[in-house]
PDB file of N, CA and C in Angstrom:
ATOM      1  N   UNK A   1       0.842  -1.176   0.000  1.00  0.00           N
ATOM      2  CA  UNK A   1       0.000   0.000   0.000  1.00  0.00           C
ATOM      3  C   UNK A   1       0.881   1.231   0.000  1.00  0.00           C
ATOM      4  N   UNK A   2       0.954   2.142  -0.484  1.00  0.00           N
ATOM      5  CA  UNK A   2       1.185   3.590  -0.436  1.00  0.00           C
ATOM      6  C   UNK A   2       0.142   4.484   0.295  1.00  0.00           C
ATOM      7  N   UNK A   3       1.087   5.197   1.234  1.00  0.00           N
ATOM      8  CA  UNK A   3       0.618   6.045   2.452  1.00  0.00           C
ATOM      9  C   UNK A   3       1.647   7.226   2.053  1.00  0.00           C
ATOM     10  N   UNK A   4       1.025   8.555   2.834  1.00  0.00           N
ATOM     11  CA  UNK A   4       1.957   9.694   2.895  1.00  0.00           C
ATOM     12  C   UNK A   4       2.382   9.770   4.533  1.00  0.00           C
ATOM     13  N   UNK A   5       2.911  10.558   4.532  1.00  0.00           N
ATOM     14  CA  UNK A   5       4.019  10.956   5.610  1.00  0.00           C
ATOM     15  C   UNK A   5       4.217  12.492   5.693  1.00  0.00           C
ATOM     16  N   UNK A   6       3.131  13.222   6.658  1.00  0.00           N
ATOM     17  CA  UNK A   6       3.621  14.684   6.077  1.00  0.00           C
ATOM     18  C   UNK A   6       4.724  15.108   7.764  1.00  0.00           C
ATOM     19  N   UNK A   7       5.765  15.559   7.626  1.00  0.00           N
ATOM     20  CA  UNK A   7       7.222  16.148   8.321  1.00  0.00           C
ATOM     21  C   UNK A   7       6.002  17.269   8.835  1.00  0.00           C
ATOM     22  N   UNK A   8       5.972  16.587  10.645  1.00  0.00           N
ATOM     23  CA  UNK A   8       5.490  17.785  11.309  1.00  0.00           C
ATOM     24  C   UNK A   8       6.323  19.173  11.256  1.00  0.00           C
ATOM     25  N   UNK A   9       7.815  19.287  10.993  1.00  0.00           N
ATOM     26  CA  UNK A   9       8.900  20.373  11.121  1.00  0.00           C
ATOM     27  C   UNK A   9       8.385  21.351  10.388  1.00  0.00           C
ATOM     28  N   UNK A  10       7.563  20.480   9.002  1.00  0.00           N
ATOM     29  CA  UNK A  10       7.789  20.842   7.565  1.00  0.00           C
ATOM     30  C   UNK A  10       7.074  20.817   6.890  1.00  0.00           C
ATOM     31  N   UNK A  11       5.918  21.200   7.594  1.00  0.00           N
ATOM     32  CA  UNK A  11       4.114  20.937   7.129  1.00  0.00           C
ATOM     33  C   UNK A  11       4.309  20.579   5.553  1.00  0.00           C
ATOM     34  N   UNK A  12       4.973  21.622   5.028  1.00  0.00           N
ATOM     35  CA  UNK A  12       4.606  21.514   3.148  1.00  0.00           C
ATOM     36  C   UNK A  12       4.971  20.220   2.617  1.00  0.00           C
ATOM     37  N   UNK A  13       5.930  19.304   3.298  1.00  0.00           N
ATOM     38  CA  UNK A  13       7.128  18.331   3.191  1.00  0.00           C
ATOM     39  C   UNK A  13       6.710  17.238   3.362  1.00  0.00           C
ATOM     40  N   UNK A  14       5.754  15.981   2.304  1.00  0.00           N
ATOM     41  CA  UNK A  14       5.082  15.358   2.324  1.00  0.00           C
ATOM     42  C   UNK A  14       6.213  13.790   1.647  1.00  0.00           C
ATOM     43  N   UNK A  15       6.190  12.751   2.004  1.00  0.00           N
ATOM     44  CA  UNK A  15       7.118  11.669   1.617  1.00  0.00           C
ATOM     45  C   UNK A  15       5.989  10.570   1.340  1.00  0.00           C
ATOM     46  N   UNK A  16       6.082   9.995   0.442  1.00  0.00           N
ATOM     47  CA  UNK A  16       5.377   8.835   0.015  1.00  0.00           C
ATOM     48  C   UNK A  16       6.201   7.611   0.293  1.00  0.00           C
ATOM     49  N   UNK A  17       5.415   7.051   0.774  1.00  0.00           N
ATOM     50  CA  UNK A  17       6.083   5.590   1.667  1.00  0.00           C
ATOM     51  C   UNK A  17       5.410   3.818   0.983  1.00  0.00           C
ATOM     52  N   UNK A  18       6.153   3.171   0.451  1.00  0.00           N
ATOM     53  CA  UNK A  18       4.973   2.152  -0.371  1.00  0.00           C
ATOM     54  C   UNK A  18       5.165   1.143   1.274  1.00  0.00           C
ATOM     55  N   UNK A  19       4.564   0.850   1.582  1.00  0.00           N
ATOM     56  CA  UNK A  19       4.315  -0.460   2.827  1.00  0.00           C
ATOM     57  C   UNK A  19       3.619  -1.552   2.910  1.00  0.00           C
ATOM     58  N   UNK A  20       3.311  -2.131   3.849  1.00  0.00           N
ATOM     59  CA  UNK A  20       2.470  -3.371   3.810  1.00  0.00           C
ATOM     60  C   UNK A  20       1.462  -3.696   4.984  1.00  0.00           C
ATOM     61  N   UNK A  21       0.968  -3.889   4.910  1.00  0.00           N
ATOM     62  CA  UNK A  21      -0.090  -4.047   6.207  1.00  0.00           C
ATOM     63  C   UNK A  21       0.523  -4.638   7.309  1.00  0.00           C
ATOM     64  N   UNK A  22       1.310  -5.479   7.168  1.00  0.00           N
ATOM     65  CA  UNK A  22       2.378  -6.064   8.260  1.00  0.00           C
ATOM     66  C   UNK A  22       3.329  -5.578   8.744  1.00  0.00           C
ATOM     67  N   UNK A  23       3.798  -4.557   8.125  1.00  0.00           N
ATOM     68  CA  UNK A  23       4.968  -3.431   8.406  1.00  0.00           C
ATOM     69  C   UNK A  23       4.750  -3.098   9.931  1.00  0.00           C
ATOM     70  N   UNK A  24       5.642  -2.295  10.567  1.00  0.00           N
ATOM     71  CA  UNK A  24       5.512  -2.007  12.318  1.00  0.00           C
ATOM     72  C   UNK A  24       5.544  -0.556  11.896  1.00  0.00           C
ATOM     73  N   UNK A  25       4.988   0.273  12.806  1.00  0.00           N
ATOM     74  CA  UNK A  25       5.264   1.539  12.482  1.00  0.00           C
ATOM     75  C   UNK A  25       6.273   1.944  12.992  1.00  0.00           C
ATOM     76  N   UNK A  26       7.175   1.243  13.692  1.00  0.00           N
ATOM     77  CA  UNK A  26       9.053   1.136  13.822  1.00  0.00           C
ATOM     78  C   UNK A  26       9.362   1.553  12.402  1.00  0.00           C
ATOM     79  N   UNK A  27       8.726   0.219  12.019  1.00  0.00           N
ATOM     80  CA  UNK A  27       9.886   0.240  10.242  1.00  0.00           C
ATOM     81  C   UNK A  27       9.565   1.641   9.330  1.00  0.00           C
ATOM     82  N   UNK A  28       8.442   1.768   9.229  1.00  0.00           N
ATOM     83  CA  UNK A  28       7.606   2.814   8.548  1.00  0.00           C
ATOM     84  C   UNK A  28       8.758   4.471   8.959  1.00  0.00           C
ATOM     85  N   UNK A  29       8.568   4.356  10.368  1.00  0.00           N
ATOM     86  CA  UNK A  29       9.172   5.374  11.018  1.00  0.00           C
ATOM     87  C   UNK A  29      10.557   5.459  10.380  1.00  0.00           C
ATOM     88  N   UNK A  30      11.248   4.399  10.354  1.00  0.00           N
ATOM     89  CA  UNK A  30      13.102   4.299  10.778  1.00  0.00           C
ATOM     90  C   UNK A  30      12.989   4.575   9.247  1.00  0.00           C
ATOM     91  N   UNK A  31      12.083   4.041   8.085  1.00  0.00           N
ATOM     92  CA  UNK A  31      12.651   4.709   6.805  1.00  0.00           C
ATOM     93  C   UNK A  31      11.988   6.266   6.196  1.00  0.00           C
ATOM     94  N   UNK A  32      11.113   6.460   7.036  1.00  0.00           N
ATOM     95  CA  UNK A  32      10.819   8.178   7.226  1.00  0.00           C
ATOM     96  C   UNK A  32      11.873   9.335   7.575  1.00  0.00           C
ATOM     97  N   UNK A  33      12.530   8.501   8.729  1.00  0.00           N
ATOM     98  CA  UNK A  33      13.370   9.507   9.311  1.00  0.00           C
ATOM     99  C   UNK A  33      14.722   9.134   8.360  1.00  0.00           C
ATOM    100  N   UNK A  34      14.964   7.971   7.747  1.00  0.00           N
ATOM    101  CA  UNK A  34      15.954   8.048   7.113  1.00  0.00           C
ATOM    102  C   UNK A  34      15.813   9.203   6.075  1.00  0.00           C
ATOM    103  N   UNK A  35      15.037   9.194   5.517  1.00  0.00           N
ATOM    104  CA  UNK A  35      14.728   9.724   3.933  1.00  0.00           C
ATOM    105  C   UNK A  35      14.826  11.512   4.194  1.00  0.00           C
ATOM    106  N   UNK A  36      14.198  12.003   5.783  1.00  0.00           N
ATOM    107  CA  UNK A  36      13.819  13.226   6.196  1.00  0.00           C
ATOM    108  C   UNK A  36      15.319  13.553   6.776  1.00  0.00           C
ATOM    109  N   UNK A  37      16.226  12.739   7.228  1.00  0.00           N
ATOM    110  CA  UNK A  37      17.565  13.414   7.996  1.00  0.00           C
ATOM    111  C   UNK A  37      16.730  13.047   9.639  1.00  0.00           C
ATOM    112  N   UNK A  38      15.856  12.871  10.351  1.00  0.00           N
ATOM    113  CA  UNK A  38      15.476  12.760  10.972  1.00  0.00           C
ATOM    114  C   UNK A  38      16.188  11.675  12.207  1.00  0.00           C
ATOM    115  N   UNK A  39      16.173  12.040  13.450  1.00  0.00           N
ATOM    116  CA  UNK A  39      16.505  10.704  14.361  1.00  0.00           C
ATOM    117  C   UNK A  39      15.521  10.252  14.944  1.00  0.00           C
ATOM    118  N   UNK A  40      15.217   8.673  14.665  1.00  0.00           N
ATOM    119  CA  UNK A  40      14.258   8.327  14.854  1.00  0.00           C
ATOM    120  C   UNK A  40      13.996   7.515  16.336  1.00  0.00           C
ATOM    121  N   UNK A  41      14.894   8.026  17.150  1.00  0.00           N
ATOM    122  CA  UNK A  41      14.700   7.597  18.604  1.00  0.00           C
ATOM    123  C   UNK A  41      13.864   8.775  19.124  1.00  0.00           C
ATOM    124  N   UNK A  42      14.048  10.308  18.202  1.00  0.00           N
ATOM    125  CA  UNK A  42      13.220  11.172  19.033  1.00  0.00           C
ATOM    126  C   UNK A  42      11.956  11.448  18.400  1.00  0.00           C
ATOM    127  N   UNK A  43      11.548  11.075  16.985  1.00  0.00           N
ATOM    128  CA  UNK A  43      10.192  10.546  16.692  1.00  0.00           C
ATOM    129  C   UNK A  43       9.153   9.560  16.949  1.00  0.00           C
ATOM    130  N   UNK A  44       7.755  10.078  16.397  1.00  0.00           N
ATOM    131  CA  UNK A  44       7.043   9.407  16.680  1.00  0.00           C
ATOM    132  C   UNK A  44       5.898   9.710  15.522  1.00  0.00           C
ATOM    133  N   UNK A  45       5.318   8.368  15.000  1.00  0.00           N
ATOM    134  CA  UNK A  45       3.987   8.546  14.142  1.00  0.00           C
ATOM    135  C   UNK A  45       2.816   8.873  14.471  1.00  0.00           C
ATOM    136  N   UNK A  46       2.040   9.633  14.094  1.00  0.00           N
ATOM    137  CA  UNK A  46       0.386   9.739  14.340  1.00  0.00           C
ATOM    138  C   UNK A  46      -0.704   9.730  13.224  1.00  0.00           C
ATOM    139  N   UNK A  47      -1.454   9.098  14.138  1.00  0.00           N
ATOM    140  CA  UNK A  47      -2.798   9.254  12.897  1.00  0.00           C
ATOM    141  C   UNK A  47      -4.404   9.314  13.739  1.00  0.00           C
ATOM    142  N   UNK A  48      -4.903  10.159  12.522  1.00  0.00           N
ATOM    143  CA  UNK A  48      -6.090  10.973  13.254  1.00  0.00           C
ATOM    144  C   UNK A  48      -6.164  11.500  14.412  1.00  0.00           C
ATOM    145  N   UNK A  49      -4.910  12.013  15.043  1.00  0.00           N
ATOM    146  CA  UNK A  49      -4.722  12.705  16.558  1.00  0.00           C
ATOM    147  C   UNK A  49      -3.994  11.781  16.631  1.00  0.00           C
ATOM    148  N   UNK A  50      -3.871  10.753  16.842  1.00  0.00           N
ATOM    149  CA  UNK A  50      -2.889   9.697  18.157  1.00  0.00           C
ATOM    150  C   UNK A  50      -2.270   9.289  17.437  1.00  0.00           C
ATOM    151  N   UNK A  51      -1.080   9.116  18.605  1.00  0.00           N
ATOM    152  CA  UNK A  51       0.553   8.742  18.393  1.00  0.00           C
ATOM    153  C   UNK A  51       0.292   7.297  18.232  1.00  0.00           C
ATOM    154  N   UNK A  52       1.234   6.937  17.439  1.00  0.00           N
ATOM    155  CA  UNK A  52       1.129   5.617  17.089  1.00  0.00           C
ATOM    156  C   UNK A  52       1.976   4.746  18.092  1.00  0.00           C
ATOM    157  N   UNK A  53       2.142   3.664  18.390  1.00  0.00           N
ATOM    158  CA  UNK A  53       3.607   2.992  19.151  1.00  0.00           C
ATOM    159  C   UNK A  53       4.030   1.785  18.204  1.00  0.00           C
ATOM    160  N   UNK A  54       5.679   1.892  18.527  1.00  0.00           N
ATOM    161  CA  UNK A  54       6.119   1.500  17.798  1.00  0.00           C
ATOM    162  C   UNK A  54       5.603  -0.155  17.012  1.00  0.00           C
ATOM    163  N   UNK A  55       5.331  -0.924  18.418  1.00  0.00           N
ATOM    164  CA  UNK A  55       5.386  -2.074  17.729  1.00  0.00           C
ATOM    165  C   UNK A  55       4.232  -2.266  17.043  1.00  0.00           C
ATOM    166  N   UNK A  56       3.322  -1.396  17.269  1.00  0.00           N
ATOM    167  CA  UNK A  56       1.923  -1.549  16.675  1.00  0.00           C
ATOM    168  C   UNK A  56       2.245  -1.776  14.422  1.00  0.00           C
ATOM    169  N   UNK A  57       1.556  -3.032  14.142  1.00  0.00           N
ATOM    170  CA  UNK A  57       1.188  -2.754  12.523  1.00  0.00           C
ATOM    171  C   UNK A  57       0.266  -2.154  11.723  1.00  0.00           C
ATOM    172  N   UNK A  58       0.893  -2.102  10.648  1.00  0.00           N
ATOM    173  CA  UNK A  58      -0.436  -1.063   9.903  1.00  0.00           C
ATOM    174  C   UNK A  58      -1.646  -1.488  10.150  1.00  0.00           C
ATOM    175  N   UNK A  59      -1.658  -2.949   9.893  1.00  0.00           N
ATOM    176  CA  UNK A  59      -3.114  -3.346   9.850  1.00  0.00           C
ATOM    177  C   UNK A  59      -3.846  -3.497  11.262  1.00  0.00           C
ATOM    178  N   UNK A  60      -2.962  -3.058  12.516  1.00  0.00           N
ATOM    179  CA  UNK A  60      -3.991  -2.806  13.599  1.00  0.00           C
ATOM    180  C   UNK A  60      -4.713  -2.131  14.197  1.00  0.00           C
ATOM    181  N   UNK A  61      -4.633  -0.904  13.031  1.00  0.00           N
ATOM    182  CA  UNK A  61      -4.802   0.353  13.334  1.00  0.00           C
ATOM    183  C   UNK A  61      -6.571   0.568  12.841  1.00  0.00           C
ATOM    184  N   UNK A  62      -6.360   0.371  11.745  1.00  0.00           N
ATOM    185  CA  UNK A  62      -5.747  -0.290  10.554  1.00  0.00           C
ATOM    186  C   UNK A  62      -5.378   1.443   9.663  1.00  0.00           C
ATOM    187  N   UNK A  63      -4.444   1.326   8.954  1.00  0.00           N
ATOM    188  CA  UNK A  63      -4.392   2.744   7.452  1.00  0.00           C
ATOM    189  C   UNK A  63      -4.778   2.381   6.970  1.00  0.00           C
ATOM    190  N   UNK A  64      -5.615   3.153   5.810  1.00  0.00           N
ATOM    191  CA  UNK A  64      -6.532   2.548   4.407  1.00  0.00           C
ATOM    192  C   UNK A  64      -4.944   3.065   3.848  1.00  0.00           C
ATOM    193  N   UNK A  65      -5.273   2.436   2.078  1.00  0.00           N
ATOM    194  CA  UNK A  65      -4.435   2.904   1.215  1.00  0.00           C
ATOM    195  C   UNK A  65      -4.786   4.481   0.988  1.00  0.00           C
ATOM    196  N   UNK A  66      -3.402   5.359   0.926  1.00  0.00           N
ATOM    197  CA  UNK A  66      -3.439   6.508   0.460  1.00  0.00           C
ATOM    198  C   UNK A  66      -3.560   7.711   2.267  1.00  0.00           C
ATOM    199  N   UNK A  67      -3.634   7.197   2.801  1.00  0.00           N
ATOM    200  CA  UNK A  67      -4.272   7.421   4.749  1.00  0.00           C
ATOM    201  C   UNK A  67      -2.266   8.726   4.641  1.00  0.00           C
ATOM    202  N   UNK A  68      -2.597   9.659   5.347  1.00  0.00           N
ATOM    203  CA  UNK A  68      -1.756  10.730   5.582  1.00  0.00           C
ATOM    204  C   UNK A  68      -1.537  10.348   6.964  1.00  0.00           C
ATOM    205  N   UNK A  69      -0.226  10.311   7.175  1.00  0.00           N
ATOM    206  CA  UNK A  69       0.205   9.843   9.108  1.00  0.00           C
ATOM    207  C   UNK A  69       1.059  11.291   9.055  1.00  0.00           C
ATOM    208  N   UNK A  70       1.639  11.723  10.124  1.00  0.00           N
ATOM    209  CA  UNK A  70       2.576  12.605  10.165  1.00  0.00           C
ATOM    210  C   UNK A  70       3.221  11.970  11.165  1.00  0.00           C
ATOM    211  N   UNK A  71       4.631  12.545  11.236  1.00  0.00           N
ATOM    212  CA  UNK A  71       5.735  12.721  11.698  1.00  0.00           C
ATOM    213  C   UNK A  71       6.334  13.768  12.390  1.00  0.00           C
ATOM    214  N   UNK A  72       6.160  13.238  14.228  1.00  0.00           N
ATOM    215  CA  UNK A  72       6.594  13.865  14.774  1.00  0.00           C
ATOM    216  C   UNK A  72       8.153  14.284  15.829  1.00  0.00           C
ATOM    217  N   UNK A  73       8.588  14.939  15.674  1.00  0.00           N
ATOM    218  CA  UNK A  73       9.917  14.543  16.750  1.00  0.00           C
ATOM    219  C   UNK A  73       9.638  15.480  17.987  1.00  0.00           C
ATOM    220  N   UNK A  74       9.993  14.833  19.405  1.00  0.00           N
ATOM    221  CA  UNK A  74       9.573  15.043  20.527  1.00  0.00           C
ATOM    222  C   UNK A  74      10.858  15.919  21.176  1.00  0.00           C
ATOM    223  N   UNK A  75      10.600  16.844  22.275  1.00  0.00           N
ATOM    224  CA  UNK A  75      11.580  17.575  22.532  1.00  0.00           C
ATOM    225  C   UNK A  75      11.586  18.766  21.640  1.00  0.00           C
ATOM    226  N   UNK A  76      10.859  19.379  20.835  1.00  0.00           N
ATOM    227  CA  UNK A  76      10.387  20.585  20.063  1.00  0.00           C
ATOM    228  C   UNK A  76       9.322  21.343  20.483  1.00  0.00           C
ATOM    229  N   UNK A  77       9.750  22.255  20.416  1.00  0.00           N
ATOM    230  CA  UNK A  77       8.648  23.691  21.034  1.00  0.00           C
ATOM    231  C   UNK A  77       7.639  23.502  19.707  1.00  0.00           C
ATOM    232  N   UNK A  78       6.163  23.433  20.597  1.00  0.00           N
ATOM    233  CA  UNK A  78       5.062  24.134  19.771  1.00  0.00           C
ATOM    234  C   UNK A  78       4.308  23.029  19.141  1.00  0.00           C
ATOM    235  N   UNK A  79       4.835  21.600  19.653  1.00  0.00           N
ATOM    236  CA  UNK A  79       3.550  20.636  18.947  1.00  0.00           C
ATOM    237  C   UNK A  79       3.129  20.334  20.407  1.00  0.00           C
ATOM    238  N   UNK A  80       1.324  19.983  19.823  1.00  0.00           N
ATOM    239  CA  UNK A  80       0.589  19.015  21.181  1.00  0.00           C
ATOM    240  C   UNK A  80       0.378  18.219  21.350  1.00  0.00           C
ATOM    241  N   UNK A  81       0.221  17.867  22.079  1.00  0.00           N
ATOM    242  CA  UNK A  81       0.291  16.527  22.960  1.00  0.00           C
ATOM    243  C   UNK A  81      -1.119  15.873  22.196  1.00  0.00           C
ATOM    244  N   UNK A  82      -0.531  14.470  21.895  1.00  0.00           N
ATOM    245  CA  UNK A  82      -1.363  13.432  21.370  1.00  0.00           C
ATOM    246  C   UNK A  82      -2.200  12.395  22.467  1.00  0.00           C
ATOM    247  N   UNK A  83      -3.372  11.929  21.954  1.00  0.00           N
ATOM    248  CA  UNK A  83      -3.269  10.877  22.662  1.00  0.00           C
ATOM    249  C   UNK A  83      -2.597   9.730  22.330  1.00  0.00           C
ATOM    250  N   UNK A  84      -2.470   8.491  23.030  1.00  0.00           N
ATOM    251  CA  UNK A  84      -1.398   7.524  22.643  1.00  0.00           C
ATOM    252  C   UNK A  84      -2.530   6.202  22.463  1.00  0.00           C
ATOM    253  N   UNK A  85      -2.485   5.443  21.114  1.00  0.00           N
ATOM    254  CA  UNK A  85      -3.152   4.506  21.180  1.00  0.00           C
ATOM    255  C   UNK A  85      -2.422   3.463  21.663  1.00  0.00           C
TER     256      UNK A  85
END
């Protein structure tokens, strides 16, 4: 499936990610932050408000195909607080 990825830093800054329903949102993450320069010990994914955790998979969420997650890194002034599924 292909999902986007929009860079909370970098609102305009959108990454297309092809994945799989089995994917972890670890993996999803670690090649987000690769692609963004990002360190991905101080990120974190969200969708529809809530932070994702790591070991959680796509499909438990579940993302439809095409579903926008963003990307957040923690320790930055000026984002809010998620809830955590």
């Amino acid at each position: 499936m292909r999902i986007s990825v929009r860079n909370g830093l970098v609102p305009s800054e959108i990454l297309d990610v092809d994945a799989w329903g089995s994917d972890t949102i670890e993996s999803v993450k670690s090649q987000v932050c690769q692609a963004l320069g990002l360190d991905a010990s101080a990120a974190f994914l969200a969708y529809q408000g809530y932070a994702l955790s790591d070991d959680m998979k796509l499909d438990d969420i579940p993302v439809p195909e095409g579903a926008e997650l963003l990307i957040m890194v923690t320790g930055v002034v000026g984002y809010n607080v998620l809830q955590s599924l």
